[in-house]
Protein backbone atom coordinates (compact mmCIF):
# COMPACT_ATOMS: atom_id res chain seq x y z
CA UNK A 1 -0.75 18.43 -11.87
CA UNK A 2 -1.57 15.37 -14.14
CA UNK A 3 2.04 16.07 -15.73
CA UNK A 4 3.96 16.41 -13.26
CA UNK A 5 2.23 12.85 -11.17
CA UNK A 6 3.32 11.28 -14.69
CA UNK A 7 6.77 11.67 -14.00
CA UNK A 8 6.30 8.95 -11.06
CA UNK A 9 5.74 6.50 -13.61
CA UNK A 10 7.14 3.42 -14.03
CA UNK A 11 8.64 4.48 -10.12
CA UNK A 12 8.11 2.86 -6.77
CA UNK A 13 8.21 5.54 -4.02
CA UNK A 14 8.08 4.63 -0.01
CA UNK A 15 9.53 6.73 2.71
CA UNK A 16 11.68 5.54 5.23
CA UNK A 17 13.20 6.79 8.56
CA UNK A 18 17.11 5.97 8.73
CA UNK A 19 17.70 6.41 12.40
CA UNK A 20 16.30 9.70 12.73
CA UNK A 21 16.76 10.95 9.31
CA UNK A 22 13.54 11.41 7.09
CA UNK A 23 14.53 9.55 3.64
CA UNK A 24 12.38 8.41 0.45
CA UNK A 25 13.53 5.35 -1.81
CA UNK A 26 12.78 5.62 -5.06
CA UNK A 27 13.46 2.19 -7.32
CA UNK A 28 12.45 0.91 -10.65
CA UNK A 29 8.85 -0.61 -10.43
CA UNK A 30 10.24 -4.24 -11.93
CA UNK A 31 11.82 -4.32 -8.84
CA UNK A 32 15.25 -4.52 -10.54
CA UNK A 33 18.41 -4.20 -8.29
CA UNK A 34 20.65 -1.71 -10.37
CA UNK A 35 23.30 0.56 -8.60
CA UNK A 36 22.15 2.95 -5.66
CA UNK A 37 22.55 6.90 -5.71
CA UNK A 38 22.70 8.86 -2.71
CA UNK A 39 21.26 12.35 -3.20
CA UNK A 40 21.55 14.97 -1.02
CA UNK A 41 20.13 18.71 -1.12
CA UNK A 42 21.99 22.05 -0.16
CA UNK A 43 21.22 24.70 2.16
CA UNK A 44 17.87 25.73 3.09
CA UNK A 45 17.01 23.10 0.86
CA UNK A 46 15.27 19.51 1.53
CA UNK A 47 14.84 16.09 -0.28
CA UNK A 48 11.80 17.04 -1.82
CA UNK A 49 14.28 19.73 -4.33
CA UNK A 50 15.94 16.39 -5.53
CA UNK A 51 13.16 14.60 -6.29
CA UNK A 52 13.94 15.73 -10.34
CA UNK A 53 16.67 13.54 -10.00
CA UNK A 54 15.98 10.58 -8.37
CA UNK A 55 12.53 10.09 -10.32
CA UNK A 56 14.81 10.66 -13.70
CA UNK A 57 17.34 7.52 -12.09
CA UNK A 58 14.67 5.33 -11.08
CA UNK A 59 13.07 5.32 -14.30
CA UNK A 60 16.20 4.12 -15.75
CA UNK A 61 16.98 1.24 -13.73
CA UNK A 62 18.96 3.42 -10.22
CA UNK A 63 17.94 3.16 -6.92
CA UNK A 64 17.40 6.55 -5.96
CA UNK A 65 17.57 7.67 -2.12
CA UNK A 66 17.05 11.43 -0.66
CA UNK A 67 16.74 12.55 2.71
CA UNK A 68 16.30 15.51 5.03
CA UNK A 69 19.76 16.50 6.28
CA UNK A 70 19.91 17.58 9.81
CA UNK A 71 18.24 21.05 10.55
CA UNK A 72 16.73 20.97 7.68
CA UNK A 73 13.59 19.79 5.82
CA UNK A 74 11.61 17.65 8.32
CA UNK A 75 14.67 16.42 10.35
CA UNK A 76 13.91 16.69 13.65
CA UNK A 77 17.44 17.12 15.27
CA UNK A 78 19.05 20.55 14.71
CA UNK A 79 21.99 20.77 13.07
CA UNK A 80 25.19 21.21 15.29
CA UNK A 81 28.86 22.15 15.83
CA UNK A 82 30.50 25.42 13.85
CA UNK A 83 29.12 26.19 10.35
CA UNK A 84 32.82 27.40 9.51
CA UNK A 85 34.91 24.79 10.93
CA UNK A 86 35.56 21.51 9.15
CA UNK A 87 35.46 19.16 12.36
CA UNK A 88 31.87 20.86 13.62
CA UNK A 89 28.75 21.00 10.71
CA UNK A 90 30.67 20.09 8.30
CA UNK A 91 31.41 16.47 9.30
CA UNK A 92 28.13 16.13 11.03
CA UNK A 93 26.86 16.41 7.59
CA UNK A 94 29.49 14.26 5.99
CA UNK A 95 28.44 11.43 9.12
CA UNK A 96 24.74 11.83 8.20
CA UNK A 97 25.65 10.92 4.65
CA UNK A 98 27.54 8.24 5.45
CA UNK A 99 24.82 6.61 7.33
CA UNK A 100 22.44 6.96 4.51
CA UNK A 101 24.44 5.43 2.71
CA UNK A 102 25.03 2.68 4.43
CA UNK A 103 21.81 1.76 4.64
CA UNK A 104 21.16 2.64 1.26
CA UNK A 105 23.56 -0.09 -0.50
CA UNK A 106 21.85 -2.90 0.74
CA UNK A 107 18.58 -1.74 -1.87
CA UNK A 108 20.68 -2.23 -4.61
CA UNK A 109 23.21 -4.24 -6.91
CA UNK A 110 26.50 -3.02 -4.25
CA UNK A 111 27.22 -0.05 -5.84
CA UNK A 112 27.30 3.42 -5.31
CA UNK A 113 27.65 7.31 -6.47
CA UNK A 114 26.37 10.32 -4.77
CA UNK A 115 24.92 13.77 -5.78
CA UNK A 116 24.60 16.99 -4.49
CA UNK A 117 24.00 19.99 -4.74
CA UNK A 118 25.48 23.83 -3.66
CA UNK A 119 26.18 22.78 0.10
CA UNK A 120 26.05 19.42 -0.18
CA UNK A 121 28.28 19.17 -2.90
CA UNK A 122 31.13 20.00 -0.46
CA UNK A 123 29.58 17.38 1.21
CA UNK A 124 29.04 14.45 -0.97
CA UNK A 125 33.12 15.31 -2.55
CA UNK A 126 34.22 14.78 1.18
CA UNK A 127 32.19 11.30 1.66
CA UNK A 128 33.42 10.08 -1.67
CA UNK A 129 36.92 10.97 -1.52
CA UNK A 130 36.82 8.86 2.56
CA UNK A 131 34.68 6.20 0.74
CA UNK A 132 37.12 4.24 -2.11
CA UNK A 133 34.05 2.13 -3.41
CA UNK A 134 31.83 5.50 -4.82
CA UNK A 135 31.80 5.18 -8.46
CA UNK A 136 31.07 8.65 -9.43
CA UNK A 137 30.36 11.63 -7.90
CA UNK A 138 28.00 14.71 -8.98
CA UNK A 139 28.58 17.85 -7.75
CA UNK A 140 25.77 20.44 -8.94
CA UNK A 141 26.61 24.19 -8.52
CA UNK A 142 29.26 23.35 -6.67
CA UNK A 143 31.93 24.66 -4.49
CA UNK A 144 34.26 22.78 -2.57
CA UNK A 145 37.81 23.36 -1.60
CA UNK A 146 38.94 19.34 -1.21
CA UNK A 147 39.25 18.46 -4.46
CA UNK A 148 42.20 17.18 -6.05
CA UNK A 149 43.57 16.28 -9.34
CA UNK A 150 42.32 12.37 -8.22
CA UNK A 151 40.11 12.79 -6.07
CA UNK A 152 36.53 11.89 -6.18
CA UNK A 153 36.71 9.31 -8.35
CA UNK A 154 34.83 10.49 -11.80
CA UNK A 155 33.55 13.77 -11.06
CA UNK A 156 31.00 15.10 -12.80
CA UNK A 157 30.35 19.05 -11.92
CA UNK A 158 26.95 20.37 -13.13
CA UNK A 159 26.57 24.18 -13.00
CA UNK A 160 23.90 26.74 -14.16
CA UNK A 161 24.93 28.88 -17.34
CA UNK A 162 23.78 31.55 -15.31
CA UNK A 163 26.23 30.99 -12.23
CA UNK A 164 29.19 33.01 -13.58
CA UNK A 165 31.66 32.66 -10.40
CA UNK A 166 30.71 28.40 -9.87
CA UNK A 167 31.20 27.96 -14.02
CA UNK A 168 34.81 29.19 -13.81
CA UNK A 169 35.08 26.68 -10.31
CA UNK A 170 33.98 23.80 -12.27
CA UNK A 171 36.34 24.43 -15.09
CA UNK A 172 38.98 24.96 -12.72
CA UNK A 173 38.18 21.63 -10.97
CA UNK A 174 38.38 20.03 -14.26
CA UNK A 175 41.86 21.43 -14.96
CA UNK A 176 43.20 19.85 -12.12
CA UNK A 177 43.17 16.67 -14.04
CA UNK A 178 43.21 17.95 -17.80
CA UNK A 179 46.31 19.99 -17.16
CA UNK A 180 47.90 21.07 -19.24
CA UNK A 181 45.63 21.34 -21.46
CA UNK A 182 42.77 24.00 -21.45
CA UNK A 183 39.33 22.38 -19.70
CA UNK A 184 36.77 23.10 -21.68
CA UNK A 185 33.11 22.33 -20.39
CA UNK A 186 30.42 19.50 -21.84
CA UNK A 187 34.43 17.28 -22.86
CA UNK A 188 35.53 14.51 -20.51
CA UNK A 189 39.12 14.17 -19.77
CA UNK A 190 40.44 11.12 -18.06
CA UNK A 191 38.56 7.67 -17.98
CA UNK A 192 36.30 6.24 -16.00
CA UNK A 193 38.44 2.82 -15.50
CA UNK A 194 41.29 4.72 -14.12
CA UNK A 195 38.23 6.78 -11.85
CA UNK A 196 39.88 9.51 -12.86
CA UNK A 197 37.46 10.89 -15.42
CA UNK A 198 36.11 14.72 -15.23
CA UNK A 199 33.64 16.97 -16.84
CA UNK A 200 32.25 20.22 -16.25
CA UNK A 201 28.18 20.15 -17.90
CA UNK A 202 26.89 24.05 -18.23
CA UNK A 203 22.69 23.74 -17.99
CA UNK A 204 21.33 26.56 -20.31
CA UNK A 205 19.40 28.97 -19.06
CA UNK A 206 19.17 27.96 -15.38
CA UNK A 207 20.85 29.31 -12.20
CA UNK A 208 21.59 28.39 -8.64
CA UNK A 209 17.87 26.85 -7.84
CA UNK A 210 16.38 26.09 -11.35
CA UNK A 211 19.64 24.28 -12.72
CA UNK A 212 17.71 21.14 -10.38
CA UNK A 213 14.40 21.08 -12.85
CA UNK A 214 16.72 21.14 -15.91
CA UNK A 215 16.39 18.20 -18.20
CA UNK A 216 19.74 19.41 -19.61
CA UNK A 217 21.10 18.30 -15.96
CA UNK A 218 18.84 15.20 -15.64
CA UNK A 219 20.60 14.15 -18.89
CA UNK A 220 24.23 15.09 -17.73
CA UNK A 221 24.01 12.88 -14.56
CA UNK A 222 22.45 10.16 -15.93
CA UNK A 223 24.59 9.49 -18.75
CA UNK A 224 27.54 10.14 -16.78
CA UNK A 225 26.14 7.26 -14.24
CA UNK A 226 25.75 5.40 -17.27
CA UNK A 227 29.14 5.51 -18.26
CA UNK A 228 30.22 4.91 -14.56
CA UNK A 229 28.61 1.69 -14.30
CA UNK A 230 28.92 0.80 -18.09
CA UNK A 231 25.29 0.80 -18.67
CA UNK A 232 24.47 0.79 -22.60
CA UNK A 233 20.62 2.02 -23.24
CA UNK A 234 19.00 0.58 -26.22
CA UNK A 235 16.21 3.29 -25.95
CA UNK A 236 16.11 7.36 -25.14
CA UNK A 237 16.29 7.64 -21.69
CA UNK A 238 12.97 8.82 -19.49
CA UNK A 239 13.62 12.13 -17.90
CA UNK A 240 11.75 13.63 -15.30
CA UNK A 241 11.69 17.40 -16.83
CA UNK A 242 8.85 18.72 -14.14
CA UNK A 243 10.69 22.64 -14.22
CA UNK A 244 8.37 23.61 -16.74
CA UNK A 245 5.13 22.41 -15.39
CA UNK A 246 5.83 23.48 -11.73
CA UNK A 247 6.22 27.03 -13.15
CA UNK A 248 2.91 25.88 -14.66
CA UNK A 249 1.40 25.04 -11.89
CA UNK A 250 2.67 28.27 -9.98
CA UNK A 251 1.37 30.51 -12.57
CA UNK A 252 -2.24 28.48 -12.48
CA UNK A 253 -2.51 29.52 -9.03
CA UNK A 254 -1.00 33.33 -9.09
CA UNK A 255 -3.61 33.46 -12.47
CA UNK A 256 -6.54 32.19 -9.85
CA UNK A 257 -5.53 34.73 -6.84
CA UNK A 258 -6.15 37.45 -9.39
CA UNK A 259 -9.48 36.44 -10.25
CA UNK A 260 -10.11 35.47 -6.88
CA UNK A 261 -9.13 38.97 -5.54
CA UNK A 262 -12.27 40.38 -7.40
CA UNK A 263 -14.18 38.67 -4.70
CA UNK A 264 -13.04 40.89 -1.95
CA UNK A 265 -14.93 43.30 -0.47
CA UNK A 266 -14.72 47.08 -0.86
CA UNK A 267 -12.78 48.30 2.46
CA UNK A 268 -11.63 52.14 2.09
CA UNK A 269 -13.34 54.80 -0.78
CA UNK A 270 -11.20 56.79 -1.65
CA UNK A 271 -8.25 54.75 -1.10
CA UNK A 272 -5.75 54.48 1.47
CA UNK A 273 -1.97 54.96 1.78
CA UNK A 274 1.21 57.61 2.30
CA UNK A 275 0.49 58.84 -1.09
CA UNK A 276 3.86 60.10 -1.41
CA UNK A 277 5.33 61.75 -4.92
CA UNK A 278 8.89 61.02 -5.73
CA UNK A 279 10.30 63.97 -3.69
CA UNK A 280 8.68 62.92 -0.48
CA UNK A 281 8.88 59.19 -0.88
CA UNK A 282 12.72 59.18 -1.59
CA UNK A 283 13.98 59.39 2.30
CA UNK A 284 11.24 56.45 3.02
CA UNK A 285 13.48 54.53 0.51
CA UNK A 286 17.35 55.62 1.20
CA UNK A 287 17.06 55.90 4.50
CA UNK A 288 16.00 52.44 6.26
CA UNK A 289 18.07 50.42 3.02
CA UNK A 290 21.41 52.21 4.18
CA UNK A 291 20.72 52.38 7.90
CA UNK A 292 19.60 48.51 8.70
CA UNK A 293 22.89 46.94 7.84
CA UNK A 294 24.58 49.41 9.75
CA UNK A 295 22.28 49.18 12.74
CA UNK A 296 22.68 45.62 12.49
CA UNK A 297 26.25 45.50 13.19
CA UNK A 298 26.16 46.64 16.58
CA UNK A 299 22.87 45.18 16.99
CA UNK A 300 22.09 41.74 18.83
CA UNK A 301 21.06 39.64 15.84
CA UNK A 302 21.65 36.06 17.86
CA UNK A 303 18.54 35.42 19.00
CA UNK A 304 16.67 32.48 17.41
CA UNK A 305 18.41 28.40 16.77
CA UNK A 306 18.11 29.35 13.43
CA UNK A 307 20.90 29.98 10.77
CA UNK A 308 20.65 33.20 9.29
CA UNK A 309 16.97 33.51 9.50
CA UNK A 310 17.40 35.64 12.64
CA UNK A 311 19.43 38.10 11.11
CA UNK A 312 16.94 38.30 8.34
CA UNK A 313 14.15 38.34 10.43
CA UNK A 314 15.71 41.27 12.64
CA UNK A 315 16.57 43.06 8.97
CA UNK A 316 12.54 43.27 8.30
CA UNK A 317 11.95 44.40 11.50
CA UNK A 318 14.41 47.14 11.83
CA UNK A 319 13.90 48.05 7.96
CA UNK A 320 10.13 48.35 8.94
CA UNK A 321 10.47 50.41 11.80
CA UNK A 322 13.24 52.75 9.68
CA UNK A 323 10.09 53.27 7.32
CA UNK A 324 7.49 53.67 9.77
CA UNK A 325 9.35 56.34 11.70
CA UNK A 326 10.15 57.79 7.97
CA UNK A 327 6.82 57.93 7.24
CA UNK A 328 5.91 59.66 10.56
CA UNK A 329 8.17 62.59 9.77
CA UNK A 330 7.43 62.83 6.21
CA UNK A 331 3.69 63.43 7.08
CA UNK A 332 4.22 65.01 10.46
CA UNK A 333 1.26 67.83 10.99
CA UNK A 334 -0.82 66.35 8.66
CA UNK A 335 -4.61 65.15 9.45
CA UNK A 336 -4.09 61.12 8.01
CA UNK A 337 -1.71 59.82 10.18
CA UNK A 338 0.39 56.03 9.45
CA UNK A 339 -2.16 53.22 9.53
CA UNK A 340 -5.45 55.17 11.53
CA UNK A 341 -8.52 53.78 10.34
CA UNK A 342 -6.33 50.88 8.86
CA UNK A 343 -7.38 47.80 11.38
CA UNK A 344 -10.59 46.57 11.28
CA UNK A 345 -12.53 43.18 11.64
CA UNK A 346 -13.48 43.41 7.65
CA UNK A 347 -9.57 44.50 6.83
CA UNK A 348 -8.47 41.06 9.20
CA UNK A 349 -11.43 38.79 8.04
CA UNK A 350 -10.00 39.61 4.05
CA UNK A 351 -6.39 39.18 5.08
CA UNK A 352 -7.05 35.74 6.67
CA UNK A 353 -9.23 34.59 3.56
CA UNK A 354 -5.96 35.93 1.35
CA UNK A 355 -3.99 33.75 4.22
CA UNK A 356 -6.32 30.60 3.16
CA UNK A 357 -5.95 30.97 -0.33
CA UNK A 358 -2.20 31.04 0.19
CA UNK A 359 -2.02 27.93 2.29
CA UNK A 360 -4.11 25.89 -0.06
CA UNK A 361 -3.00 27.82 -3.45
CA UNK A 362 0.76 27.52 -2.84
CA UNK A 363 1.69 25.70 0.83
CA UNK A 364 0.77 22.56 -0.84
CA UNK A 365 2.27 22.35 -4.44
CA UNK A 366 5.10 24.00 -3.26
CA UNK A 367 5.74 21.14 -0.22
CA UNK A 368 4.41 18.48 -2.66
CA UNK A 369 6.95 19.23 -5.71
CA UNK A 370 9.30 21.73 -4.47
CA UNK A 371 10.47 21.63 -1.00
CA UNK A 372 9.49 21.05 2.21
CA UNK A 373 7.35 23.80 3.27
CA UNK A 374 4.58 22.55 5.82
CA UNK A 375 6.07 23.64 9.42
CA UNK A 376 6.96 20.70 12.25
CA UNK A 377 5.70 21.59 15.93
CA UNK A 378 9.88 23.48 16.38
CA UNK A 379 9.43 25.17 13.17
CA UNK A 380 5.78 26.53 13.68
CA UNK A 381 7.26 28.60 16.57
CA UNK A 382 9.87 30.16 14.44
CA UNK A 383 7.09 31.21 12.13
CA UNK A 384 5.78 33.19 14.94
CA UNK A 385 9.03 34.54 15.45
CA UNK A 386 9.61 35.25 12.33
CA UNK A 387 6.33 37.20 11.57
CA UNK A 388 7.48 40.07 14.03
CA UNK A 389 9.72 41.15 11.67
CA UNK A 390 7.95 40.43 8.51
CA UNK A 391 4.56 42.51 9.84
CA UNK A 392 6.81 45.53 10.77
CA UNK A 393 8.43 45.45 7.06
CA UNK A 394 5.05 44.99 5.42
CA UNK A 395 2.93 47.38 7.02
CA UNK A 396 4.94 49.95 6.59
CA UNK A 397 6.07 49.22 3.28
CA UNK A 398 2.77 48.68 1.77
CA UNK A 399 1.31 51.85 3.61
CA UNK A 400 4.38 53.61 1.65
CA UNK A 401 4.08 52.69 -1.91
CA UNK A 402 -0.11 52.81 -1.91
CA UNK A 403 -2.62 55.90 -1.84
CA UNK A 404 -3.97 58.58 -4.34
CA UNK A 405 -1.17 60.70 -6.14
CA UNK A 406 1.76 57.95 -4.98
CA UNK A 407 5.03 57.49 -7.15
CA UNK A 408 5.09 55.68 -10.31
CA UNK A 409 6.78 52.74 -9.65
CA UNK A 410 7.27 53.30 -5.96
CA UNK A 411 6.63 49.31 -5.20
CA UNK A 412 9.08 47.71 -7.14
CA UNK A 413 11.34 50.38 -5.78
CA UNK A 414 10.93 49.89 -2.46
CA UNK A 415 11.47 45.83 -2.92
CA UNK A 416 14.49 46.92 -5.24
CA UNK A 417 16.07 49.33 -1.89
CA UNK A 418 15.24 46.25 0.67
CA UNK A 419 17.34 43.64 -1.77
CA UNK A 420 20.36 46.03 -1.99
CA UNK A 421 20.41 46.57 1.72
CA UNK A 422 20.19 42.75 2.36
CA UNK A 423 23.34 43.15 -0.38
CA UNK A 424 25.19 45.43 1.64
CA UNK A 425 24.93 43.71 5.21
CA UNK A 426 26.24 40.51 2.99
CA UNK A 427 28.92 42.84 1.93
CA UNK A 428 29.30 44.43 5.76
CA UNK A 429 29.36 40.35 7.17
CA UNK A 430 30.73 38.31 4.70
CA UNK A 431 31.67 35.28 6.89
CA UNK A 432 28.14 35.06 8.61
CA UNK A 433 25.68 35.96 6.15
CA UNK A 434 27.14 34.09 2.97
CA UNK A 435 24.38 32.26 2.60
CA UNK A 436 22.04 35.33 2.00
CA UNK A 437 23.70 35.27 -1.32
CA UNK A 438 21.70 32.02 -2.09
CA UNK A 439 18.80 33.14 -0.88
CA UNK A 440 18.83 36.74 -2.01
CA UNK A 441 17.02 35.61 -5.55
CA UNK A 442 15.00 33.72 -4.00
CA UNK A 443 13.56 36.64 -1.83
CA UNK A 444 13.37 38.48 -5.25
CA UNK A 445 11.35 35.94 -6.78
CA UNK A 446 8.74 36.50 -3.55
CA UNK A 447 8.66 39.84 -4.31
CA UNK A 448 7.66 39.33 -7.75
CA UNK A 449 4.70 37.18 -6.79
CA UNK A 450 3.58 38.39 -3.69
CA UNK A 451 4.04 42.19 -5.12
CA UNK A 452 1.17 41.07 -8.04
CA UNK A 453 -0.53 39.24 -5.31
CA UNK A 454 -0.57 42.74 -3.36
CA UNK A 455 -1.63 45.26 -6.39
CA UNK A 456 -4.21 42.93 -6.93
CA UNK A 457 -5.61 43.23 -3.49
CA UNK A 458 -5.15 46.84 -2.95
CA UNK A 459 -7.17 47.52 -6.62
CA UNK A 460 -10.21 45.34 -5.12
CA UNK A 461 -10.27 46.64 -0.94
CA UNK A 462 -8.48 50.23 -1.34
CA UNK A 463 -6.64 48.84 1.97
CA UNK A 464 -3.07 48.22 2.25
CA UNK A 465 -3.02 46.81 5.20
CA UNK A 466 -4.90 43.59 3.87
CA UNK A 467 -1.80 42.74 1.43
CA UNK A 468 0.37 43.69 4.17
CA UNK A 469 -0.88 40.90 6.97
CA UNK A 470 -1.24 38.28 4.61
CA UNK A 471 1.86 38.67 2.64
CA UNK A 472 3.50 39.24 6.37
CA UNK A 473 2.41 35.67 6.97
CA UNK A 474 3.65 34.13 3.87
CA UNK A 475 7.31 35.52 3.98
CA UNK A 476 7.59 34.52 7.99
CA UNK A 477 6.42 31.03 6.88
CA UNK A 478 8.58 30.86 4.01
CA UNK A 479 11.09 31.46 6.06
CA UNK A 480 10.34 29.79 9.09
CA UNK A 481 9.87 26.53 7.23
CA UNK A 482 13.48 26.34 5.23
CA UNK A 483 16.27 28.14 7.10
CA UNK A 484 18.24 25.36 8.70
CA UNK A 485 17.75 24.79 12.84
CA UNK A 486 21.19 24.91 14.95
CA UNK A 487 21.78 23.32 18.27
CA UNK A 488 21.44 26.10 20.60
């Protein structure tokens, strides 16, 4: 914690409201007025993602300004107009950007560059190449189909070495103006007098999320601001590399829950759960991954003013009921029936102190150093939502994969089956759930954590259904909290 508050030093941070956009300014603490960067965050995403970047600017003499695009973060207006068409979202977004920066050149010397990242780097191309007087602009991970041999004016394009299909885009990009000669990434062709300068920077061993907590990309941008605004540096640069002590910090706290889980009490001698071997647990697992994106075609899945967090939230519920049903059949005539016994006051008094310990564990760092994750009044509501689908995956999932004589292996399994069905209904609905493909690792990564979270529990109570509630809770949250809000 003590690290990563050091990164703020030598910064002065206040938050701002620019009409009704949430925003933080972050300037040198000698007050000095040195060229402004706009940075904005990509989908699903909020200010607090970018904050890598703008502490690693301000320390080196940049006004740095983030905000909360619309729908997202803690933004209060949805986000409107057609996510696919250029004259709806898209230059909503491209307005919103422009008004930040607007305001945002009178904190500094007059001039300006922009950054962003995945979705916004479509974004912050399209201000730049509207607005002649952007220096530079920085594109991380980015995709955009606007960009020409000369326009934006000295483009830097930052990708993961890990993000195989947006490292050949970037060295495609960069042959646009290097033509013809072979682009080859961490060279600049062009100059930065003419604007026409280019570079494609590959971060090492990052991909679409991390390559934002690299200090391989802090130094990328900042030295190609510095040779955008001709700024010579008698000293190393200060970078703000907090990636490795947020995974720190994240690791403290999983570390704690599994001491912590000791504490719980004793709920169900022997054990409970299916209890399912391989050849009985199989159809639990084929089954509901192949059938939910098929059910889901003809299914209503418009149902909540979120983007793509309805879908997902109807795939949980629909993948839960799959298993439940499975689970019926599998242990049809048998004296333990699905989940009897399973609710108690004990089982919900543990799940809400797991519930606690999550909130206070992870709610907080996370919000505080990763993204906005504490819920506004709209957003609470879709949490509620949300956790609909989330209990029907988890109860029966959990009840699945736990008990006396169950499959080796049969919980990373089942997580394994529900990520290759969310592939498939990306593959089944390409246009509408593209952005699944961006979260889709981070689900994985959940899994991960929540699924130690869950053994841990189960080995202290015996009950699966304790794992299941709270872990129910933190997924509808998780989601709840960062899928954008549309208008209507």
């Amino acid at each position: 914690m003590m690290r990563l508050e050091s990164a703020k030093t030598d910064v002065s941070i206040s938050a701002t409201v620019i009409g009704d956009i949430p925003a933080t300014i972050f300037r040198p603490k000698d007050g000095a007025l040195g060229p402004v960067v706009v940075i904005a965050h990509g989908f699903a995403g909020s200010q607090q993602l970018m904050q890598s970047f703008a502490l690693t600017f301000a320390r080196n003499g940049y006004v740095a300004v983030t905000f909360d695009f619309l729908g997202h973060g803690r933004n209060p207006k949805p986000l409107g107009g057609s996510i696919t068409a250029e004259d709806g979202a898209t230059k909503a977004l491209v307005d919103e950007t422009a008004a930040v920066a607007a305001f945002s050149r009178k904190l500094g010397d007059g001039r300006l560059a922009v950054l962003g990242h995945s979705m916004a780097s479509d974004i912050v191309v399209r201000f730049a190449e509207g607005t002649p007087d952007v220096a530079a602009t920085i594109a991380v991970s980015m995709f955009s189909p606007v960009v020409t041999a000369t326009e934006p004016k000295n483009l830097l394009v930052i990708v993961g070495d890990w993000e195989g299909m947006l490292k050949r885009e970037a060295l495609r990009v960069v042959g646009l103006a290097s033509a013809p000669e072979e682009p080859q990434p961490s060279v600049t062709y062009g100059g930065f007098a003419a604007g026409t300068a280019r570079r494609a920077a590959f971060s090492p061993n990052v991909e679409h999320a991390s390559v934002l907590f690299s200090q391989a990309s802090m130094r990328e941008a900042l030295g190609w601001l510095d040779a955008a605004f001709a700024v010579a540096r008698q000293k190393p640069p200060a970078i703000a590399g907090r990636g490795p002590w947020i995974m720190l910090l994240i690791a403290g706290c999983t570390l704690l829950a599994s001491q912590l889980a000791r504490m719980l009490p004793r709920l169900s001698s022997p054990p409970a759960g299916a209890g399912l071997a391989w050849r009985r647990l199989w159809p639990a697992l084929l089954v509901p991954a192949i059938a939910t994106p098929l059910l889901l075609r003809v299914l209503p899945t418009h149902f909540l003013p979120v983007l793509v967090g309805d879908y997902l939230a109807a795939h949980f519920l629909v993948y839960g009921l799959l298993t439940g049903l499975c689970l019926l059949w599998l242990r049809r005539g048998e004296p333990h029936r699905f989940g009897r016994g399973a609710i108690s006051p004990a089982t919900i008094v543990a799940a809400l102190s797991v519930a606690a310990f999550y909130l206070v564990a992870l709610v907080w760092p996370i919000d505080s150093f990763v993204t906005s994750f504490v819920p506004t009044p709209a957003r609470a509501a879709l949490v509620l939502a949300m956790l609909v689908g989330t209990l029907a995956y988890f109860l029966a999932d959990e009840w699945a994969t736990r008990g006396p004589g169950s499959a080796r292996l049969a919980f990373p399994a089942s997580k394994l089956a529900f990520v290759v069905s969310l592939a498939i209904a990306v593959a089944l609905d390409l246009e509408r759930l593209f952005f699944l493909i961006i979260i889709v690792p981070v689900i994985a990564l959940f899994f991960v954590i929540f699924g130690a979270f869950s053994a841990w529990i189960y080995r202290a109570t015996g009950q699966p259904v304790v794992a299941a509630l709270a872990n129910a809770l933190a997924f509808a949250w998780a989601i709840g909290v960062t899928f954008p809000l549309l208008d209507g």
